[in-house]
PDB file of N, CA and C in Angstrom:
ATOM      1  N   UNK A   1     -12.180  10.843  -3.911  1.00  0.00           N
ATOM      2  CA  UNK A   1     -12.380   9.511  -3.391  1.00  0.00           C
ATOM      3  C   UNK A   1     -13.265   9.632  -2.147  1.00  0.00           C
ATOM      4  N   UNK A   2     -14.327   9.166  -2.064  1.00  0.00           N
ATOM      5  CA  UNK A   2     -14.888   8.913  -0.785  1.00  0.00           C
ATOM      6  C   UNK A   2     -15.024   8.445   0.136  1.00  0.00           C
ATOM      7  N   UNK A   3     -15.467   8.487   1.334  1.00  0.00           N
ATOM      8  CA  UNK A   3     -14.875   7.776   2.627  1.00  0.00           C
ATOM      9  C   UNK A   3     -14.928   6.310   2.458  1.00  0.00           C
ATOM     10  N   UNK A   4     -15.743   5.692   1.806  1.00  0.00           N
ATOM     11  CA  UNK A   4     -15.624   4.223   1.744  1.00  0.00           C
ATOM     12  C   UNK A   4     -14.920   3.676   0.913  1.00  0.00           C
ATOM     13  N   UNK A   5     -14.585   4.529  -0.182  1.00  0.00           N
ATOM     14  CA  UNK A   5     -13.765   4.427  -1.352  1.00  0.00           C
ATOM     15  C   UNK A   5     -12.069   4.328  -0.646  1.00  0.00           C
ATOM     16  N   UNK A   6     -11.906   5.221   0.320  1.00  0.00           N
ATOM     17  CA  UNK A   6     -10.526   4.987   1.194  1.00  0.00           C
ATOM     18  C   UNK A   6     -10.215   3.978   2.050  1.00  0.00           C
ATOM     19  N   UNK A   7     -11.252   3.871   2.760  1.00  0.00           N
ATOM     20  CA  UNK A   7     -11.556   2.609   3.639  1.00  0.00           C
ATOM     21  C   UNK A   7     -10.913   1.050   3.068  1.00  0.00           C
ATOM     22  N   UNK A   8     -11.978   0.882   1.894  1.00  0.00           N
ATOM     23  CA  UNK A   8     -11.664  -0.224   1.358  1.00  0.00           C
ATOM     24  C   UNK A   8     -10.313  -0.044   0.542  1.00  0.00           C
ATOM     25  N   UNK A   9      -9.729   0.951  -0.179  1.00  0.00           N
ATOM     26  CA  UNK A   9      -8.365   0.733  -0.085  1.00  0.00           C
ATOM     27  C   UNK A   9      -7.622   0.402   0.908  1.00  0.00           C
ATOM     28  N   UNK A  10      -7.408   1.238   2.391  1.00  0.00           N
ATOM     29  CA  UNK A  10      -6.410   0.575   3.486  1.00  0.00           C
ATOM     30  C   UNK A  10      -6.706  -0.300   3.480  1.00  0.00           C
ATOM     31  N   UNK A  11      -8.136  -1.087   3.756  1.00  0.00           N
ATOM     32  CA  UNK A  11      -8.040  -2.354   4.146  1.00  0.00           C
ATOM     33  C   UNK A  11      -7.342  -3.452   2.680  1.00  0.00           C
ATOM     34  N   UNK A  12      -7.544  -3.482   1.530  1.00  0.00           N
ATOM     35  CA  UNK A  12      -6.853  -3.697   0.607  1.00  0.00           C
ATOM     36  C   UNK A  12      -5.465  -3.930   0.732  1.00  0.00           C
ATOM     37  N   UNK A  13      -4.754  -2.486   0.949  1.00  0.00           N
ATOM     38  CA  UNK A  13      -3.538  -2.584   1.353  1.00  0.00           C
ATOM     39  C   UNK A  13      -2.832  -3.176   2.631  1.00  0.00           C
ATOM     40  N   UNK A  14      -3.710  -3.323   3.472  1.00  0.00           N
ATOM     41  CA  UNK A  14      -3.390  -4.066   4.694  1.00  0.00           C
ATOM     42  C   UNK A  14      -3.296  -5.484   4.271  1.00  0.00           C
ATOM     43  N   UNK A  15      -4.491  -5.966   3.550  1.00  0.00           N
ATOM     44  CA  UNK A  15      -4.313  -7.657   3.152  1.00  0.00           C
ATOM     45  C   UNK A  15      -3.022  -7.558   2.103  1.00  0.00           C
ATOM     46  N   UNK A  16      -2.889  -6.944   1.400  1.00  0.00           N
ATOM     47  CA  UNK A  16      -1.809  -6.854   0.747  1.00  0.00           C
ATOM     48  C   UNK A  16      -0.428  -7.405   1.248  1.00  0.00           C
ATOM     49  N   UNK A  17      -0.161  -6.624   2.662  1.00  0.00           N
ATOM     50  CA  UNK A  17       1.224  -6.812   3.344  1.00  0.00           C
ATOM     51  C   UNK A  17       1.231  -7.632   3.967  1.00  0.00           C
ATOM     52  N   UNK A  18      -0.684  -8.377   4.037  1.00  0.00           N
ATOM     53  CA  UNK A  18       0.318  -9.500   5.273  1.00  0.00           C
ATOM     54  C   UNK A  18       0.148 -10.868   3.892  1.00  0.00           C
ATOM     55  N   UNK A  19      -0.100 -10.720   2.735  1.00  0.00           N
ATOM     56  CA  UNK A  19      -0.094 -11.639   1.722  1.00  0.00           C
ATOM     57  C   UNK A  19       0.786 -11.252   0.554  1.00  0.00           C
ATOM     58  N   UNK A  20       1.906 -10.952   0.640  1.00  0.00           N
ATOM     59  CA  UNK A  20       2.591 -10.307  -0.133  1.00  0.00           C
ATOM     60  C   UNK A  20       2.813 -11.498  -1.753  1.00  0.00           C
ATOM     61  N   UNK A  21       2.967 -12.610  -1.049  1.00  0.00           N
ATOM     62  CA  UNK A  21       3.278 -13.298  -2.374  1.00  0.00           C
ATOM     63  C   UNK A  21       2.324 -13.806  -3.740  1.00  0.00           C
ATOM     64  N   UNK A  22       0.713 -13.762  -2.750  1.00  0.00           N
ATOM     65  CA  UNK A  22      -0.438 -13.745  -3.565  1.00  0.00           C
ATOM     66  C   UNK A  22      -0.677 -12.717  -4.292  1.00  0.00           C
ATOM     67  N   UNK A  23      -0.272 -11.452  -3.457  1.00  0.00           N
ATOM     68  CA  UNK A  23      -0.646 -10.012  -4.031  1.00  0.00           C
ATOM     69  C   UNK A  23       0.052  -9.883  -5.451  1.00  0.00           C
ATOM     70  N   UNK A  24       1.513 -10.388  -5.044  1.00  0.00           N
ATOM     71  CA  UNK A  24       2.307 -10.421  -6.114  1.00  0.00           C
ATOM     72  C   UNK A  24       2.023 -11.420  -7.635  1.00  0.00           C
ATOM     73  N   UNK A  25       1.465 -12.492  -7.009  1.00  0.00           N
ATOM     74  CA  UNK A  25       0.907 -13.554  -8.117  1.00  0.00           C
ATOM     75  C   UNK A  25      -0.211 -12.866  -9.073  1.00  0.00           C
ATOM     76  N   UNK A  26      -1.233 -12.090  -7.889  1.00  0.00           N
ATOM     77  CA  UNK A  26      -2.280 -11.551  -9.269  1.00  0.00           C
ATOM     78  C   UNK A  26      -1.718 -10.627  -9.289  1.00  0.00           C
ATOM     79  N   UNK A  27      -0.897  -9.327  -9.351  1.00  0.00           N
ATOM     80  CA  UNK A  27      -0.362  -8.266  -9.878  1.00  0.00           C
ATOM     81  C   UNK A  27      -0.982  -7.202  -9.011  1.00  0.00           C
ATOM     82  N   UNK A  28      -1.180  -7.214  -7.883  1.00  0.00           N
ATOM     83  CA  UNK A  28      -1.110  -6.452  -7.035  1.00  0.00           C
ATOM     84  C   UNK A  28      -0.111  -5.266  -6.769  1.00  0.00           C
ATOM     85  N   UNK A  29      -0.068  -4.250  -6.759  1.00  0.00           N
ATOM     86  CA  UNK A  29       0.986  -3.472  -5.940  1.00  0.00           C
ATOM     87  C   UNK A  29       0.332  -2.186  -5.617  1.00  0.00           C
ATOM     88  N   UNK A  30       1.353  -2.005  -4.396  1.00  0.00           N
ATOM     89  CA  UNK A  30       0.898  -0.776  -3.650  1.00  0.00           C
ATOM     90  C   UNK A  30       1.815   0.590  -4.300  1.00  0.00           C
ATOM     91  N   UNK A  31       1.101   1.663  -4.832  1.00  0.00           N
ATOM     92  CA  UNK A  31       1.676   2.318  -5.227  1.00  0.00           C
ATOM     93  C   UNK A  31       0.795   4.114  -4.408  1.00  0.00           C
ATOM     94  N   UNK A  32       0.771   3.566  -3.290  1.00  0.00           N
ATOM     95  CA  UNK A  32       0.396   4.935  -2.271  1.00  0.00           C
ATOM     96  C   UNK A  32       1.612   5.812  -2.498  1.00  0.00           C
ATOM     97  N   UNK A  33       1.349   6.844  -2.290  1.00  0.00           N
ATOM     98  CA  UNK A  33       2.067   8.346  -1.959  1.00  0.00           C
ATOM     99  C   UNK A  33       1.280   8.889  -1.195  1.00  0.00           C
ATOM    100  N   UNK A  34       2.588   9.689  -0.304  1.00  0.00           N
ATOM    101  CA  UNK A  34       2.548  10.780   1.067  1.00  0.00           C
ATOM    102  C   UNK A  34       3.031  11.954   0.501  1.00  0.00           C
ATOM    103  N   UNK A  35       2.579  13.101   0.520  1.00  0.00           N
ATOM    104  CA  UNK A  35       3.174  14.455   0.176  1.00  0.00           C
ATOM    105  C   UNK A  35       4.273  14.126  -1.081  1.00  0.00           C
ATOM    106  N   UNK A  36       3.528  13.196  -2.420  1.00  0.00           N
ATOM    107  CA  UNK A  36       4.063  13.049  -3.378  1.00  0.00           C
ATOM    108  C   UNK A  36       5.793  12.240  -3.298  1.00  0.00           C
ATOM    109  N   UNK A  37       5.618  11.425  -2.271  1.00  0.00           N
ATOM    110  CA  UNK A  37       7.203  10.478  -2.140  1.00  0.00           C
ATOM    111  C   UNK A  37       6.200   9.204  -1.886  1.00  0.00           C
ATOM    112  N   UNK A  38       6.691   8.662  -2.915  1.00  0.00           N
ATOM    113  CA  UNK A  38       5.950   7.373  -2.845  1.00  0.00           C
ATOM    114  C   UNK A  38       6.216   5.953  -1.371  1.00  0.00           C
ATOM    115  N   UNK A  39       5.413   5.379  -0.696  1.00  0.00           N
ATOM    116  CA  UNK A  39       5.542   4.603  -0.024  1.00  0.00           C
ATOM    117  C   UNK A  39       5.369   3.126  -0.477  1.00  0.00           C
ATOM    118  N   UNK A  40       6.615   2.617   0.445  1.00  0.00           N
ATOM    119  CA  UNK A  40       6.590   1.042   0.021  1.00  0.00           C
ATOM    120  C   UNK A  40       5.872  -0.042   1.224  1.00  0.00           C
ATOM    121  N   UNK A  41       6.106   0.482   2.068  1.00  0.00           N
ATOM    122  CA  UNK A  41       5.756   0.360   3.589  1.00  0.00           C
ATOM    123  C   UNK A  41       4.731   1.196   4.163  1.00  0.00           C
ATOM    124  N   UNK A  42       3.747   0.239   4.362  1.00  0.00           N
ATOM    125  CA  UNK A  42       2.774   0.660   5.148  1.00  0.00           C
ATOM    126  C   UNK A  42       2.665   1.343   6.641  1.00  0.00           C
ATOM    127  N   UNK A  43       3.370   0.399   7.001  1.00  0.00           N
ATOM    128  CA  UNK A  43       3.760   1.025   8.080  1.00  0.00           C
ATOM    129  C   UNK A  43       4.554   1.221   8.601  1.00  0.00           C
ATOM    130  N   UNK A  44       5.392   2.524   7.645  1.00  0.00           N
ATOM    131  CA  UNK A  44       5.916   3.594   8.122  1.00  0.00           C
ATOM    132  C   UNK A  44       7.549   3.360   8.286  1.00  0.00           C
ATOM    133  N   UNK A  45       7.893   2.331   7.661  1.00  0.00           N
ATOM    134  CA  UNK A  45       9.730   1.986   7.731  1.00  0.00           C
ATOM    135  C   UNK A  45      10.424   3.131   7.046  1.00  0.00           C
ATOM    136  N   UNK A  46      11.130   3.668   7.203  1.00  0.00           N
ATOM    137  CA  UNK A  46      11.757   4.489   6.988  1.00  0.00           C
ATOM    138  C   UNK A  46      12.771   4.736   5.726  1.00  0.00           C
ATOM    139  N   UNK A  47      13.501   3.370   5.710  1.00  0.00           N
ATOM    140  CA  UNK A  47      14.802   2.407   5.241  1.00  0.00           C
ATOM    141  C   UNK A  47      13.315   1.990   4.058  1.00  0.00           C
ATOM    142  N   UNK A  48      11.853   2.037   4.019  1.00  0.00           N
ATOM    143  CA  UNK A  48      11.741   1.334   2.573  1.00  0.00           C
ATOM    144  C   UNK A  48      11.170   2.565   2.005  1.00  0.00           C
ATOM    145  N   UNK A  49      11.149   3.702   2.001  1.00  0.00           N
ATOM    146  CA  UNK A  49      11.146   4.952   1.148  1.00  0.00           C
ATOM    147  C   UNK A  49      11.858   5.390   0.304  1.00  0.00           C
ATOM    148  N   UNK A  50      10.813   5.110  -1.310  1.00  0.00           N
ATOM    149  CA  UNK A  50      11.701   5.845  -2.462  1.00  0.00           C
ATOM    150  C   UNK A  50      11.361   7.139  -2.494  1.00  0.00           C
ATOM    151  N   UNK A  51      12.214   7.937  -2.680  1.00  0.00           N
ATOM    152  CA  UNK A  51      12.125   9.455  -2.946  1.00  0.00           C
ATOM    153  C   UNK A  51      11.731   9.300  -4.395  1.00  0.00           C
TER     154      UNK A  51
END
C-alpha cells in the first residue's frame, strides 16, 4: 500500500467514526488490524478490542 493509499484510508476511517450511522447505511466498516488483533476503535479504547 502506498503512502497515499494509507493516507486516504485514515482519513476514510476517521469520517467513518465521526458518521457512524451513514457509514453503516452504505456498508461501511472498519475492519483495521494491529499486530493481527483486530480494532474496533480508532482511537485506541481498550474495552472495544476483539482478540
Amino acid at each position: 500500500m502506498s503512502i497515499q493509499e494509507r493516507m486516504r484510508m485514515c482519513r476514510l476511517i476517521e469520517q467513518m467514526e465521526h458518521q457512524k450511522e451513514y457509514s453503516k447505511k452504505i456498508g461501511l466498516e472498519n475492519r483495521s488490524t494491529f499486530c493481527e488483533v483486530r480494532m474496533n476503535d480508532t482511537y485506541g479504547n481498550m474495552e472495544d478490542m476483539e482478540k
